[in-house]
Each structure stands twice: as structure tokens, then as C-alpha cells.
Protein backbone atom coordinates (compact mmCIF):
# COMPACT_ATOMS: atom_id res chain seq x y z
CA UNK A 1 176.32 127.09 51.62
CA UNK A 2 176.18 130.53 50.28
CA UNK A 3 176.62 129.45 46.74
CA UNK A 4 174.28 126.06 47.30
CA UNK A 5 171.09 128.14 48.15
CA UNK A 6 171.75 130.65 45.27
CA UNK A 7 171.94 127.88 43.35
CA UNK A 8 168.42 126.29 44.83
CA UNK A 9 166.83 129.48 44.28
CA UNK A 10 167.82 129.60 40.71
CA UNK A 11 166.80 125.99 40.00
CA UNK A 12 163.18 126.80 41.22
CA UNK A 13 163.20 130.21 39.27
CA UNK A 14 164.10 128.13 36.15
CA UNK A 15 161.49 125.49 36.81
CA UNK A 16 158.61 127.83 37.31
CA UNK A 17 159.38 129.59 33.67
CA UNK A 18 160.16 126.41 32.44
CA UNK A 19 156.36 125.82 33.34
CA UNK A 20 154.75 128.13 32.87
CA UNK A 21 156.27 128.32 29.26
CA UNK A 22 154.71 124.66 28.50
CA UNK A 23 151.34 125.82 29.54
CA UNK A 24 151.13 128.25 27.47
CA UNK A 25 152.02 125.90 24.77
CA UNK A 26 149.31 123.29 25.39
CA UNK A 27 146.65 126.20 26.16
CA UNK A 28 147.13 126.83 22.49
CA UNK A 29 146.63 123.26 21.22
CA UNK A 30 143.52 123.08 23.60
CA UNK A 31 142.15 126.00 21.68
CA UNK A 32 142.98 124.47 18.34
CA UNK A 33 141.16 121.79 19.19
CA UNK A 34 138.07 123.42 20.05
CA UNK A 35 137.66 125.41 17.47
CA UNK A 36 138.06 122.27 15.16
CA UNK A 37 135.47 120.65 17.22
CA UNK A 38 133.12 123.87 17.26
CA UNK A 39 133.54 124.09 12.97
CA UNK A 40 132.99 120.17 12.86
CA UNK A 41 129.70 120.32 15.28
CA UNK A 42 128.50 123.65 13.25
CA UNK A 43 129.00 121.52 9.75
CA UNK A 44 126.99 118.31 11.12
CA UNK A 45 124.58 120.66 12.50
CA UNK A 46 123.63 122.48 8.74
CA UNK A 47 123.73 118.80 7.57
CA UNK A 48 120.71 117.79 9.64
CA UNK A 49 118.79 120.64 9.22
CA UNK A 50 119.20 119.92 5.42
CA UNK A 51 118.12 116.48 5.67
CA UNK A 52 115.12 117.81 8.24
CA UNK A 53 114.39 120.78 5.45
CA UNK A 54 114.58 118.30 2.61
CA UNK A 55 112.44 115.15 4.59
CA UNK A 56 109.67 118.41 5.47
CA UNK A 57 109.55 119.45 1.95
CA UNK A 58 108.48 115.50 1.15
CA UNK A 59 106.22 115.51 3.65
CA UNK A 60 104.57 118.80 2.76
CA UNK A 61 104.71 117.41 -0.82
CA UNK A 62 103.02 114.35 0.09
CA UNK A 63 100.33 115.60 2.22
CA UNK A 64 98.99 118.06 -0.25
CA UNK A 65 99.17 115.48 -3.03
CA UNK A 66 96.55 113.37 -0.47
CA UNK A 67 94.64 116.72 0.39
CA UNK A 68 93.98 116.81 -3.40
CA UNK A 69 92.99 113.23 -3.56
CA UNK A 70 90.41 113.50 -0.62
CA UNK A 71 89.02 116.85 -1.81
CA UNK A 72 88.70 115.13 -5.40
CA UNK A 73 86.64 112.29 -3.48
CA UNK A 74 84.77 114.62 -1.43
CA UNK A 75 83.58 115.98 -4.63
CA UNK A 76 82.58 112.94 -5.99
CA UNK A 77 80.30 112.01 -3.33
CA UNK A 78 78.92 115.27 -3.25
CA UNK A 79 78.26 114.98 -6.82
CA UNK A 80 76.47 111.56 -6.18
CA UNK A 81 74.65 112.61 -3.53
CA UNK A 82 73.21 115.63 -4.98
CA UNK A 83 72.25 113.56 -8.35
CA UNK A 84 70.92 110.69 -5.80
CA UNK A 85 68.49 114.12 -4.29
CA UNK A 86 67.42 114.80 -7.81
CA UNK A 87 66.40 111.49 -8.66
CA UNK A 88 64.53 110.42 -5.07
CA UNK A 89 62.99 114.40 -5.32
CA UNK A 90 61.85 112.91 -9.10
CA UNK A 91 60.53 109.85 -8.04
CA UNK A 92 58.40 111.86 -4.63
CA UNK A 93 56.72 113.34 -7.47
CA UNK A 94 55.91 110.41 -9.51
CA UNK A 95 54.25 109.08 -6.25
CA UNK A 96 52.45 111.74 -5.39
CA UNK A 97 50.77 111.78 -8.80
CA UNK A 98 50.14 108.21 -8.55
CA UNK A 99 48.85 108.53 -5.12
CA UNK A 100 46.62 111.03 -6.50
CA UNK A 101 45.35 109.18 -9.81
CA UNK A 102 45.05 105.98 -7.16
CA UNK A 103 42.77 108.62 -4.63
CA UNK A 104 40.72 109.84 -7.58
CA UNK A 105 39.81 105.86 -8.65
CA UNK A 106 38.83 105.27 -5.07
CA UNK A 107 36.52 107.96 -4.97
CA UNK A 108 34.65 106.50 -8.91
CA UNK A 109 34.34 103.53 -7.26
CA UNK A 110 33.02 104.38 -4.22
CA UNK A 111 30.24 106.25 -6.06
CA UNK A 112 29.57 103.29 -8.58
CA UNK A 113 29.27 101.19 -5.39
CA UNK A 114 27.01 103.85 -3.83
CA UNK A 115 25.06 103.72 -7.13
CA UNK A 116 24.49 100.23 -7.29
CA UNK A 117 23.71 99.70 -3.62
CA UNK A 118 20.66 102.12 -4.22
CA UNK A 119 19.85 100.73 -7.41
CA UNK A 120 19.69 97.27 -5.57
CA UNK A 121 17.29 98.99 -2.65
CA UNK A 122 14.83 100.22 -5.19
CA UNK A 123 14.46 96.96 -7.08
CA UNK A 124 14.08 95.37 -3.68
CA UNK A 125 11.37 97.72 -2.97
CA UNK A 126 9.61 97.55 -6.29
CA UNK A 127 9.68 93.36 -5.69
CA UNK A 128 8.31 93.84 -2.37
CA UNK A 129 5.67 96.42 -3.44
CA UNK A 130 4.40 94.07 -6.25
CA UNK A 131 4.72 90.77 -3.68
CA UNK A 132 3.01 93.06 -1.32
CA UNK A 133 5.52 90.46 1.68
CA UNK A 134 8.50 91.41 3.28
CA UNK A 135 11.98 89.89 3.05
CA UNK A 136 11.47 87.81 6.16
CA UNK A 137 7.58 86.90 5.10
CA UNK A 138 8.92 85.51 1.66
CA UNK A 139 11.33 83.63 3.40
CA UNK A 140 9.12 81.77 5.57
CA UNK A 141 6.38 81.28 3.04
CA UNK A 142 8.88 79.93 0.52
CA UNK A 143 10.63 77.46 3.36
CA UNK A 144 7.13 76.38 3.95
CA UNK A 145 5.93 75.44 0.91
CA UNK A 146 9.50 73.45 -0.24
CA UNK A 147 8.55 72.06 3.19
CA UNK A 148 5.23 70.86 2.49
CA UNK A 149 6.03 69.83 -1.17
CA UNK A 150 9.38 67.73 0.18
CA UNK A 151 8.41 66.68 3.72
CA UNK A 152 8.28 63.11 3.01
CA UNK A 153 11.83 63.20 1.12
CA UNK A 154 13.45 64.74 3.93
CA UNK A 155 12.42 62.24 6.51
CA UNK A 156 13.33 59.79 4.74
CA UNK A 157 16.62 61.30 3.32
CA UNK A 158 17.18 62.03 7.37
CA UNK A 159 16.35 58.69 8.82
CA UNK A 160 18.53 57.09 5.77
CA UNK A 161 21.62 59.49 6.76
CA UNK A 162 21.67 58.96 10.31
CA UNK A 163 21.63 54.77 10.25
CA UNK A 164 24.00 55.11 7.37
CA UNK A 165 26.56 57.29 9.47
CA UNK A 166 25.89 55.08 12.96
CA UNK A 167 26.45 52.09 11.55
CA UNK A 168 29.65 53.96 9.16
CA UNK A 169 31.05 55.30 13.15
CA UNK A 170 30.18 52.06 15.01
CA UNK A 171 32.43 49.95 11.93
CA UNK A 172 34.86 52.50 12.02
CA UNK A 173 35.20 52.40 15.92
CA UNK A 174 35.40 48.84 15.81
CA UNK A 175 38.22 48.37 13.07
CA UNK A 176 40.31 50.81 15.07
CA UNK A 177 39.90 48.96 18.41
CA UNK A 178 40.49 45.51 16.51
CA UNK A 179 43.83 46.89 15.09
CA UNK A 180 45.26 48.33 18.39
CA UNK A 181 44.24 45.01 20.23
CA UNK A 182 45.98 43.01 16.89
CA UNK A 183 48.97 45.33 16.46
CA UNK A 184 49.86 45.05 20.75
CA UNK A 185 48.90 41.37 21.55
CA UNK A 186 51.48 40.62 23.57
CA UNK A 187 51.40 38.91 26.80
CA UNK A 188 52.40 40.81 29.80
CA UNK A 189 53.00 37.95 32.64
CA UNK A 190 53.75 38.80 36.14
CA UNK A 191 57.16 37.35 37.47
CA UNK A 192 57.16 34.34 39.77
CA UNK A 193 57.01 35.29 43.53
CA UNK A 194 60.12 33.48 44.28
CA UNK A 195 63.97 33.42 42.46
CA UNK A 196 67.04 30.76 42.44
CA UNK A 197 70.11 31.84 42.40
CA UNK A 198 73.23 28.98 40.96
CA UNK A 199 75.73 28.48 43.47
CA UNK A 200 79.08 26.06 41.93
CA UNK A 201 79.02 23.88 44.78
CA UNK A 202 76.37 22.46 47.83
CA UNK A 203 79.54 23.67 50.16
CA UNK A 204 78.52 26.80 49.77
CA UNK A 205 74.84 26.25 51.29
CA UNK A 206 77.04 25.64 54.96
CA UNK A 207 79.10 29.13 54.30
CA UNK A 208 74.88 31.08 53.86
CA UNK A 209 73.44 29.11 56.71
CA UNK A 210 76.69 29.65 59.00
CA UNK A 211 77.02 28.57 62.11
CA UNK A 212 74.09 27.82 64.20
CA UNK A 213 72.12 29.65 61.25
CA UNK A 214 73.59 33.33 61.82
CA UNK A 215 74.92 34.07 58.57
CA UNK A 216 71.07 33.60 56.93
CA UNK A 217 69.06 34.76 59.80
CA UNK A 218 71.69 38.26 59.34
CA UNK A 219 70.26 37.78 55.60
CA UNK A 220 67.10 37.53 56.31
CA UNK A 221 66.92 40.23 58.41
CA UNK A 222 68.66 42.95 56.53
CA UNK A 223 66.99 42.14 52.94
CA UNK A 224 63.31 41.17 54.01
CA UNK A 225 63.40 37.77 52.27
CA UNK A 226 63.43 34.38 53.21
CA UNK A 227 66.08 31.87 51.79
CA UNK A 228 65.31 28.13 51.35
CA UNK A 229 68.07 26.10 51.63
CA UNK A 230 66.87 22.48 50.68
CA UNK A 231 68.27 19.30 49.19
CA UNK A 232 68.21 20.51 45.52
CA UNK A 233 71.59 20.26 43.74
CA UNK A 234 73.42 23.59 42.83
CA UNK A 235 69.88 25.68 43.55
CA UNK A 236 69.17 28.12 46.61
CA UNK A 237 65.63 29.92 46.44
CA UNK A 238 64.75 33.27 47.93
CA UNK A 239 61.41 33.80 47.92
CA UNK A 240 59.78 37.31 48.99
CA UNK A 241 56.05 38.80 47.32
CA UNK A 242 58.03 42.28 46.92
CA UNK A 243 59.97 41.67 43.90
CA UNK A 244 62.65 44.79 44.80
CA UNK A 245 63.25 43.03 47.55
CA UNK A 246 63.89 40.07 45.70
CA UNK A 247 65.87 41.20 43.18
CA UNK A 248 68.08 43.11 45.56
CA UNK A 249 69.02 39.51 47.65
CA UNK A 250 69.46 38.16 44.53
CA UNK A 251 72.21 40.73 43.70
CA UNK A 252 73.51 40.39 47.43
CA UNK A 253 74.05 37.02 47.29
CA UNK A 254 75.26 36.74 44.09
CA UNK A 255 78.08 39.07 45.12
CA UNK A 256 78.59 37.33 48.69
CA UNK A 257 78.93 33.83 46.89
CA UNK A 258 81.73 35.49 44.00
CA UNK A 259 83.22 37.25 47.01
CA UNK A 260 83.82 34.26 49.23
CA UNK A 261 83.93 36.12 52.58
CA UNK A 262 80.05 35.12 54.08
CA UNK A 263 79.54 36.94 57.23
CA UNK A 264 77.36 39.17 59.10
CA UNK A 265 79.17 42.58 58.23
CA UNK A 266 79.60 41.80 54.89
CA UNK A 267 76.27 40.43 53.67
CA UNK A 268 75.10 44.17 55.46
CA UNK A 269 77.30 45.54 52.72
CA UNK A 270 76.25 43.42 49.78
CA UNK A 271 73.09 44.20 50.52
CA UNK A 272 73.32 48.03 51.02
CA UNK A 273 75.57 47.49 47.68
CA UNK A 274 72.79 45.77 45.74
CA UNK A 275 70.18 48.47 46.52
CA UNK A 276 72.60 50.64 44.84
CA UNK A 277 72.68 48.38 41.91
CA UNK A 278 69.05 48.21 41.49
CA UNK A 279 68.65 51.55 41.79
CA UNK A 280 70.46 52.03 38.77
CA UNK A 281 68.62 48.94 36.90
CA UNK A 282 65.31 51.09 38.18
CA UNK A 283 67.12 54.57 36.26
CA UNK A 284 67.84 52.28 33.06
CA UNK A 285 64.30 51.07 32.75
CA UNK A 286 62.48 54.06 33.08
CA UNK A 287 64.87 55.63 30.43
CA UNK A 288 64.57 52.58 28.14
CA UNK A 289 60.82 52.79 28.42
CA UNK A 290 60.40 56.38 27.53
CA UNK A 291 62.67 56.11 24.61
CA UNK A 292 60.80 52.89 23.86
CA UNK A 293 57.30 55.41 23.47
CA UNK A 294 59.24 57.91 22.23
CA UNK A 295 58.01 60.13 25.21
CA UNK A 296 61.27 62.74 25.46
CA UNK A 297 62.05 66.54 27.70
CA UNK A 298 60.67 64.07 30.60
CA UNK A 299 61.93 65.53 33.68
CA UNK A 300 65.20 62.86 35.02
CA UNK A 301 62.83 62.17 38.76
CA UNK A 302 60.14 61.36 36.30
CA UNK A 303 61.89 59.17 34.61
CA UNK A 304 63.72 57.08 37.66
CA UNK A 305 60.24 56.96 39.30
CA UNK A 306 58.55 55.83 36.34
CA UNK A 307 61.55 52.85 36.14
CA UNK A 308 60.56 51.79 39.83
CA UNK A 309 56.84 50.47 38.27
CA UNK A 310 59.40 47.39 36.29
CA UNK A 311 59.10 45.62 40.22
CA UNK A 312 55.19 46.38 40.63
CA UNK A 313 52.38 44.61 39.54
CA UNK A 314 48.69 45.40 39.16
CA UNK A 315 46.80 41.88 39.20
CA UNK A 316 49.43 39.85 38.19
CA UNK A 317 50.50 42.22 35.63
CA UNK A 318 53.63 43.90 35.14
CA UNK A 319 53.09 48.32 35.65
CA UNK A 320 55.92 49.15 33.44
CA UNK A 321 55.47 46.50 30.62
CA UNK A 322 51.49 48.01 31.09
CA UNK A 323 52.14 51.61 30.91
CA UNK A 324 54.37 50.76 27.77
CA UNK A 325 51.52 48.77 26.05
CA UNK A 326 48.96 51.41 27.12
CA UNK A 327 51.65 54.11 25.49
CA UNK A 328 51.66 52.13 22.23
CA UNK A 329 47.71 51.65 21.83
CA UNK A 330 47.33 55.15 22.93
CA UNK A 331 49.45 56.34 20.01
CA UNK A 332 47.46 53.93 17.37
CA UNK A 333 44.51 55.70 18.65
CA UNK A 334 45.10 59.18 18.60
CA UNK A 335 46.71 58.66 15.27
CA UNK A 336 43.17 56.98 13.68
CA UNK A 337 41.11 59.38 15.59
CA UNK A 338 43.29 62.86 14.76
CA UNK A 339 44.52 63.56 18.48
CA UNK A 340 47.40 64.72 19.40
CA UNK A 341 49.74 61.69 19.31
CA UNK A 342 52.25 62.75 21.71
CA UNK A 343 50.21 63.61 24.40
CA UNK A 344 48.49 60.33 24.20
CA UNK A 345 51.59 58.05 24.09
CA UNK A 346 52.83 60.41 27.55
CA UNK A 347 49.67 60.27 29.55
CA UNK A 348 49.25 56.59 28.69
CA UNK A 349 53.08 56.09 29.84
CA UNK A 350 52.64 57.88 33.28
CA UNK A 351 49.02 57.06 34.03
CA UNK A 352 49.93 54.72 36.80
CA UNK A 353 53.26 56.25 37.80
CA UNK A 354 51.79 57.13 41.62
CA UNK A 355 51.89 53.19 42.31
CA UNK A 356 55.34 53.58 42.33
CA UNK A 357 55.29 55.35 45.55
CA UNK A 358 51.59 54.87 46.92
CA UNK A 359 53.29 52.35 49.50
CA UNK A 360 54.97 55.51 50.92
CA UNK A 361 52.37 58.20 50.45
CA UNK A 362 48.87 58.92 51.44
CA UNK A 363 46.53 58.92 48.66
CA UNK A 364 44.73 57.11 45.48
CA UNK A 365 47.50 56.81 42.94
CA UNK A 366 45.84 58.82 40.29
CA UNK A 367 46.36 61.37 42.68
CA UNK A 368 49.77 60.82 43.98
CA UNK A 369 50.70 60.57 40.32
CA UNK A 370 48.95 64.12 39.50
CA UNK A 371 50.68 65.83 42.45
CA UNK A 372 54.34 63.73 41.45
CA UNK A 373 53.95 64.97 37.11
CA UNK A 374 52.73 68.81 38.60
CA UNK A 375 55.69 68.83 41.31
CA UNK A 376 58.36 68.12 38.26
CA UNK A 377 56.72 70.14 35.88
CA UNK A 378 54.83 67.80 33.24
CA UNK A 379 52.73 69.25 30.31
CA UNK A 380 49.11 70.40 31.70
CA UNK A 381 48.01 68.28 28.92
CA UNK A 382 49.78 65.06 30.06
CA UNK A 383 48.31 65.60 33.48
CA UNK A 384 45.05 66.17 32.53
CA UNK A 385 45.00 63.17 29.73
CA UNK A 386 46.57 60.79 32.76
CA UNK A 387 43.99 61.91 35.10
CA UNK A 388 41.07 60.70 34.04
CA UNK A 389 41.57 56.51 33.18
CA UNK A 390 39.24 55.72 36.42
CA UNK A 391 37.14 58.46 36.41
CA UNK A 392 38.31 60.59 39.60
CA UNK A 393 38.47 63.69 37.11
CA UNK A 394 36.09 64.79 34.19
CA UNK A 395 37.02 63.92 30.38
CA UNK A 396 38.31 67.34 29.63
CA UNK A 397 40.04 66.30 26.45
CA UNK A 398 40.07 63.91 23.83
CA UNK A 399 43.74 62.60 24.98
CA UNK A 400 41.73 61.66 28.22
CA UNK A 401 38.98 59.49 26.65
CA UNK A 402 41.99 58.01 24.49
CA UNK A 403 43.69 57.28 27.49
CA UNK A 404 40.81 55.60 29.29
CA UNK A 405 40.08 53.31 26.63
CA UNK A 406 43.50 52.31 25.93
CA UNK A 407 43.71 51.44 29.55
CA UNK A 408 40.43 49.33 29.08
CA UNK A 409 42.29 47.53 26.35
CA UNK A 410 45.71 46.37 28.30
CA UNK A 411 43.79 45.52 31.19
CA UNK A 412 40.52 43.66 29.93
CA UNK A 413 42.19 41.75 27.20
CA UNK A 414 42.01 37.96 28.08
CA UNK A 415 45.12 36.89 30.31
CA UNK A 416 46.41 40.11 31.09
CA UNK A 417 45.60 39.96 34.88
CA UNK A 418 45.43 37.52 37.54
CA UNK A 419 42.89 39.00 40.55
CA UNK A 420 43.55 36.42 42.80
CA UNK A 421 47.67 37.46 42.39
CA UNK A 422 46.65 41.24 43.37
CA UNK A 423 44.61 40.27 46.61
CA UNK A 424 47.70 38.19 47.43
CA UNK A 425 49.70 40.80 47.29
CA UNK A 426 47.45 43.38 48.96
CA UNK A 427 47.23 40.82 51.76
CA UNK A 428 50.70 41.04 52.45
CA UNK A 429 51.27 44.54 52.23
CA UNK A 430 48.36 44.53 54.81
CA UNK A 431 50.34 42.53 57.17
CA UNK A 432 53.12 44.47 57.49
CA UNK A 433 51.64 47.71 57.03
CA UNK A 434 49.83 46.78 60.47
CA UNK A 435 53.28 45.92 61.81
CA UNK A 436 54.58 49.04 60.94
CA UNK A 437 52.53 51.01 62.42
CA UNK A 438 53.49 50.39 66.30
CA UNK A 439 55.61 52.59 67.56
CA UNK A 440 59.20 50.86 67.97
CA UNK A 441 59.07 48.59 65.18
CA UNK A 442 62.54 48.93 62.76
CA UNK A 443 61.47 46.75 59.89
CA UNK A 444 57.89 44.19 59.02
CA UNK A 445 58.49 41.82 56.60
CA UNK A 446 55.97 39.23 55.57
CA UNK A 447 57.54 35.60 54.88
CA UNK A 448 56.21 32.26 53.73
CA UNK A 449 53.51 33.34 51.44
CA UNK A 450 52.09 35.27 54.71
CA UNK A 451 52.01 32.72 56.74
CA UNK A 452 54.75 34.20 59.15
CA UNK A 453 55.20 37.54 59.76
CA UNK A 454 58.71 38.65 61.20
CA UNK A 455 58.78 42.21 62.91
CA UNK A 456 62.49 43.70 64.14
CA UNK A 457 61.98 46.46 67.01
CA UNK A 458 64.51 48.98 67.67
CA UNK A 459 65.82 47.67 71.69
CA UNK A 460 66.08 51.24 73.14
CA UNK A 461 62.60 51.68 72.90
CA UNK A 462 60.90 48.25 73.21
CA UNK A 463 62.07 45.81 76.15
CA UNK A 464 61.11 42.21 76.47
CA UNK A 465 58.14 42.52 78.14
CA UNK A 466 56.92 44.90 75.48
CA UNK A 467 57.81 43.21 72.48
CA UNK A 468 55.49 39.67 74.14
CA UNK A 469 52.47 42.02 74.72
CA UNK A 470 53.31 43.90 70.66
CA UNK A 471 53.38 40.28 69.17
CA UNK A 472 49.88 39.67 70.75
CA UNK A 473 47.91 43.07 69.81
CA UNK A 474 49.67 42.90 66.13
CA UNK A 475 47.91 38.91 66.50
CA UNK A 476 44.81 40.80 67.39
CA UNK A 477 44.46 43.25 64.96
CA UNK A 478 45.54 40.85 62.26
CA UNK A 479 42.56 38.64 63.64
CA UNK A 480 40.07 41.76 63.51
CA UNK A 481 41.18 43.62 60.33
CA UNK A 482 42.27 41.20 57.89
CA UNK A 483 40.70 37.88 56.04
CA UNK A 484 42.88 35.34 55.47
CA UNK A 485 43.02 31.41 55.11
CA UNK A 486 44.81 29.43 58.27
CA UNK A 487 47.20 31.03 60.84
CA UNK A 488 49.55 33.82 60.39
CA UNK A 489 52.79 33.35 63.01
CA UNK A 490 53.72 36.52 64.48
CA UNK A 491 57.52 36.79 65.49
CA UNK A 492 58.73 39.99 66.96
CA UNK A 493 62.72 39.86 67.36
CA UNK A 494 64.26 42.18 69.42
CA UNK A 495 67.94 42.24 68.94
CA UNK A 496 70.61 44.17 70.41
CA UNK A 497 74.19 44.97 68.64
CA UNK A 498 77.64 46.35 70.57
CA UNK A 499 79.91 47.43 67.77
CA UNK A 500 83.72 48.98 68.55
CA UNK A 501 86.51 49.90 66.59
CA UNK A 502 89.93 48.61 67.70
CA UNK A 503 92.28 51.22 66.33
């Protein structure tokens, strides 16, 4: 055991030197190694700052090569710019002497001038000193002897010029009315008061009347006509004095006949459709109109309330169709007579464009028409050319004489108007504008060339007992306000409607 733990001891002695002896060994290679590493870093080191040395140099080289180039321009410019100084010193100078020579000829000739004005003053003296009369005494005395001498002449001459140039303007006014009324003589016809619409088959005339009449008394009602069934093949008239009205069944039933499905709710949709319709027919001809003048920068309200005058008449003759003949002569005028053309043509076109609403508004319609062109911004000039054609304003230009007379000319030329067609129609605006205004009353509308006059009253305001005692004072005041050939029938339908949704 003795000899086995020497042994041990030994073995560890010999392992430790052993050790330590390879340590030392790779210490040494370690160091080696670094140092290589140290030379190698130290080598790539001087090679960069040679390359950095070398790339600073260029640099250096460059820069003062560019130095030189700028300094070279610098010198250039100055060079220019002090030659530039030289010459614009030079030519100060030259003006200055010139300015000079130019104040010195100023000065001769205001003293020539000054010499000759009071040469002129003497010799005037001298002449008045030998005439012993002043300038104004000469005057007279020589204006009254050429008088004297000549006084016969002049007459004459006078007399002579003034027949000669009335009889030259009189011609002259008369060719240019003869050529506007030659160039424009077209006839302007009002349309028929009532309108047929084709159906394909008579079965259809059962489907409109509907069963125990509802389907065309719901018509009736919601479009303000009155539809006339009768025996004639393939034909079904509606027949109403407001042509809007017309137009807009017409549309309505059109639809409602192409649709197939006749019935109270949907004839109040084909109609509320066909207002829609005709409200866009009433945009197109107010735009086709202007551009027809070749009135433009109208403002677009303008325009759609000018288009609303295509469904009005003034004694049997169409607005629009008016306003656009008007436009035309107004133009021929102003061109003959050297107005302005433009303004003519636009006053002409929107002289009568407050009939288009003077149904809904208080007022003349020369001055609903002023207040509609001022509240949309029209030309001054346009108003004030449009405002005169029946003398409610003064003639304050000449676009508002041309105006006037061109209106003279649509309107007076033989068959342009029917007067008996405008009372007819006033009549019947009459009638249910007297309808109207009782309080309860919906909707007036005046049927059977005014011979009936239906009335719809809103139930939650008039009962039955009311709407018997309306019908007789609207009978009355018909009786005491209006003139009118046989009897008017007064119907006053009172109508209540339960609708619910099953959802």
C-alpha cells in the first residue's frame, strides 16, 4: 500500500510537469502568432494611409485646378462688367448732352412761339384800330349781312333739307319694318284645347273606365282633365284648357295603356311620373329656344322657366314660339338701326317670361318677370330693354323702343291672335281661382269647356254639411263675379282614403 501511494504521488508529480511543460510550449506559439498578426495589421495599416495620402493628393490636385478655373471666370465677368460700366457711363453722357441740345431747342421755340403770338396781337390790334369794331362786333355785323344777302337761300335750302330727310327716315323706317315682318312671317297657331291619344284595341276603353267608373274618375281627379270615352274606333280624347295638364295625362296614359296594369295606385304614379317627364320636355325647350336666339350665360332657372311659356298662350298664341319670333325681329332691328344686337334678341326672348308663373304669384307679369331676371342675375340692360313693351316703365334705351315695337309686330300681324281664345281661357282660370280660394279645398279644376267645375276638399277639414253650403257660395260668387254664357255645375267631392301596409 506503501509502495501504491508512492507510486500515486509520483504519477501526479509527473503529470503536473508534464503540463506545465506543454504550456509553456503553446504560450510560445500564441506569441508567434501575435506578433505575425501585429506586423500583418501594421503593413495593411501603412497601405491605407498610402492610398488615403495618394486619393488626398488627387483631391487637393483637383480642387485647385477648379479654384483656378473659377478665379479665371471670376475675372472674366469682372472684366465684362467693368467694360459694360464704361460703356453705360459713355452712353449717360451722350444723353445728357442730348437732353441738353433737346432743352436748348425747347427754349428757341418757345420764344419763336412767344414772338409770333405777339406779332399776331398787334396785327389784331392794328385791324381793329383801322375797323374801329371789336372781334365780337365784326362777327355779328358780318353774320348779319351774309344773313340779309342769303336769307331767302337758307329758307329754302332749310325747308328743302328737312322734307328731304323726313320723307328719307319715314322710307327708311318703313323698309326695315317691311323686312322684319317678310323675313319672320310665320304663323304661330295656338294648340287645340283637347288631345287623342291611340289605344290598339276598344278593350282597353273598359280597363280606363274600370269598374263602376273608378279607374277614370281616379284619373280625373289626380290629373285635372276630363277623358271622353265615346264610340270612336281606336281614339280616347282628354280634353283640359291648361295644356300642362294635358300634356301630362297624355304621358300618363300613354304609359298606363303600354304598362297594362290600370288601377287607382298606379295611374297616381303615372301621373306623378309624367309631371316628371314634362318637366324635362319644359328644361329642353327653354334650352332649345335660347340656343335658337342665340341668347347664351342665361342663368339654368332662367332657362327652365322660360321653357314653361311652350304650354301658355297669350290670345290664342303660343308664349314661347312668340318670345322666339319677337327675339328674331328684335335682332333684324337692332342690326338696321345700330343697337346692340344681343341685348335686343335677350330682352325680346324674356319679355313675357313672368306669365310663366303669374298663375302662382301676385303681380302684372312685366313685373313678376323683372323681379324673376333681377333675382337670377340678368344683364341690367336685358331688364331694362324687357321692361318697357307695355309701357309700365320709361323708354330708357334704344333696346327698349326695339323691344316694344318688335312686340307690336308678333302680336298685331294678321292671324297671330285669337281674343275670343284668351277670354276663354281667362274665364276658366277665373273659375277655379274662385274655388281655390276657400279654405279646405285640395284641388279646382274646370271641365267641359267650363261648364262644370269639379272642386276636391281635403275631409279633415270640410265635413258634409260644409262641403253642400261651399258648393252653394262658390255658385254664388261665380253668379256675382264672373260673365259667362249658360250654367256652370258646381261639384264639390269630398273623398276620404284609409291606406295600410301589410308587411
Amino acid at each position: 500500500m506503501l509502495f501504491a501511494g508512492l507510486a500515486a504521488f509520483v504519477g501526479v508529480g509527473f503529470g503536473y510537469f508534464l503540463r506545465w511543460i506543454i504550456s509553456l510550449g503553446q504560450r510560445g506559439s500564441v506569441e508567434l502568432r501575435i506578433k505575425q498578426m501585429e506586423l500583418h495589421a501594421r503593413e495593411e495599416a501603412k497601405k491605407i494611409t498610402g492610398e488615403a495620402q495618394n486619393k488626398a493628393e488627387e483631391t487637393l490636385k483637383e480642387t485647385r485646378i477648379e479654384f483656378k478655373e473659377k478665379e479665371e471666370k471670376i475675372k472674366k465677368t469682372e472684366d465684362r462688367l467693368i467694360k459694360k460700366e464704361e460703356f453705360l457711363d459713355k452712353r449717360q453722357l451722350d444723353i445728357d448732352k442730348e437732353i441738353e441740345q433737346v432743352k436748348e431747342k425747347v427754349s428757341e421755340v418757345k420764344s419763336i412761339k412767344e414772338k409770333v403770338e405777339s406779332l399776331e396781337k398787334q396785327k389784331f390790334n392794328e385791324l381793329q384800330k383801322v375797323s374801329k369794331l371789336t372781334e365780337e362786333e365784326a362777327k355779328n355785323v358780318l353774320l348779319k349781312e351774309i344773313e340779309q344777302k342769303y336769307e331767302e337761300d337758307i329758307v329754302v335750302r332749310m325747308q328743302k333739307l328737312e322734307n328731304t330727310g323726313l320723307e328719307k327716315i319715314e322710307s327708311k323706317a318703313k323698309e326695315i319694318l317691311a323686312t322684319s315682318i317678310q323675313r319672320l312671317a310665320n304663323s304661330v297657331s295656338s294648340e287645340a284645347f283637347s288631345t287623342t291619344v291611340t289605344i290598339p284595341s276598344d278593350e282597353i276603353k273598359g280597363k280606363i273606365i274600370g269598374k263602376e267608373g273608378r279607374n277614370i274618375k281616379a284619373f280625373e281627379r289626380v290629373s285635372g282633365v276630363e277623358i271622353i270615352v265615346d264610340d270612336t274606333p281606336g281614339l280616347i280624347t282628354i280634353s283640359s284648357y291648361d295644356s300642362v295638364r294635358r300634356q301630362v295625362a297624355r304621358v300618363a296614359l300613354e304609359n298606363l295603356i303600354a304598362d297594362g296594369r290600370i288601377q287607382p295606385a298606379k295611374i297616381e304614379e303615372m301621373v306623378e311620373k309624367a309631371k316628371q317627364e314634362i318637366n324635362q320636355i319644359i328644361k329642353a325647350e327653354g334650352e332649345a329656344a335660347a340656343y335658337e336666339c342665340g341668347v347664351f350665360n342665361l342663368d339654368p332657372r332662367i332657362v327652365s322657366i322660360l321653357g314653361r311659356l311652350h304650354f301658355r298662350t297669350s290670345y290664342g298664341q303660343n308664349v314661347l314660339r312668340h318670345s322666339i319670333e319677337m327675339s328674331h325681329i328684335a335682332g333684324m332691328l337692332a342690326t338696321e338701326i345700330g343697337a346692340n344686337v344681343a341685348v335686343a334678341k335677350a330682352g325680346a326672348l324674356l319679355h313675357d317670361i313672368g306669365k310663366a308663373v303669374d298663375h302662382e304669384i301676385a303681380g302684372t307679369h312685366v313685373e313678376i318677370g323683372r323681379r324673376i331676371l333681377q333675382k337670377f342675375g340678368a344683364d341690367e340692360k336685358i331688364i331694362r330693354a324687357m321692361e318697357s313693351h307695355h309701357g309700365e316703365y320709361p323708354y330708357s334705351t334704344l333696346e327698349s323702343y326695339i323691344v316694344q315695337s318688335a312686340d307690336a309686330i308678333s302680336g298685331a300681324r294678321p292671324g297671330a291672335r285669337r281674343d275670343s281664345v284668351e277670354n276663354y281661357l281667362k274665364r276658366l282660370t277665373e273659375l277655379e281661382a274662385i274655388a281655390t280660394s276657400f279654405i279646405g279645398v285640395e284641388k279646382a279644376y274646370a271641365l267641359q269647356a267650363g261648364r262644370e267645375l269639379r272642386i276636391f276638399v281635403t275631409p279633415s277639414q270640410i265635413n258634409d254639411l260644409e262641403a253642400k253650403d261651399m258648393a252653394r257660395n262658390i255658385a254664388v260668387r261665380i253668379e256675382n263675379e264672373l260673365k259667362y254664357p249658360g250654367e256652370i255645375r258646381v261639384v264639390v267631392i269630398r273623398e276620404s282614403r284609409t291606406i295600410e301596409f301589410a308587411r
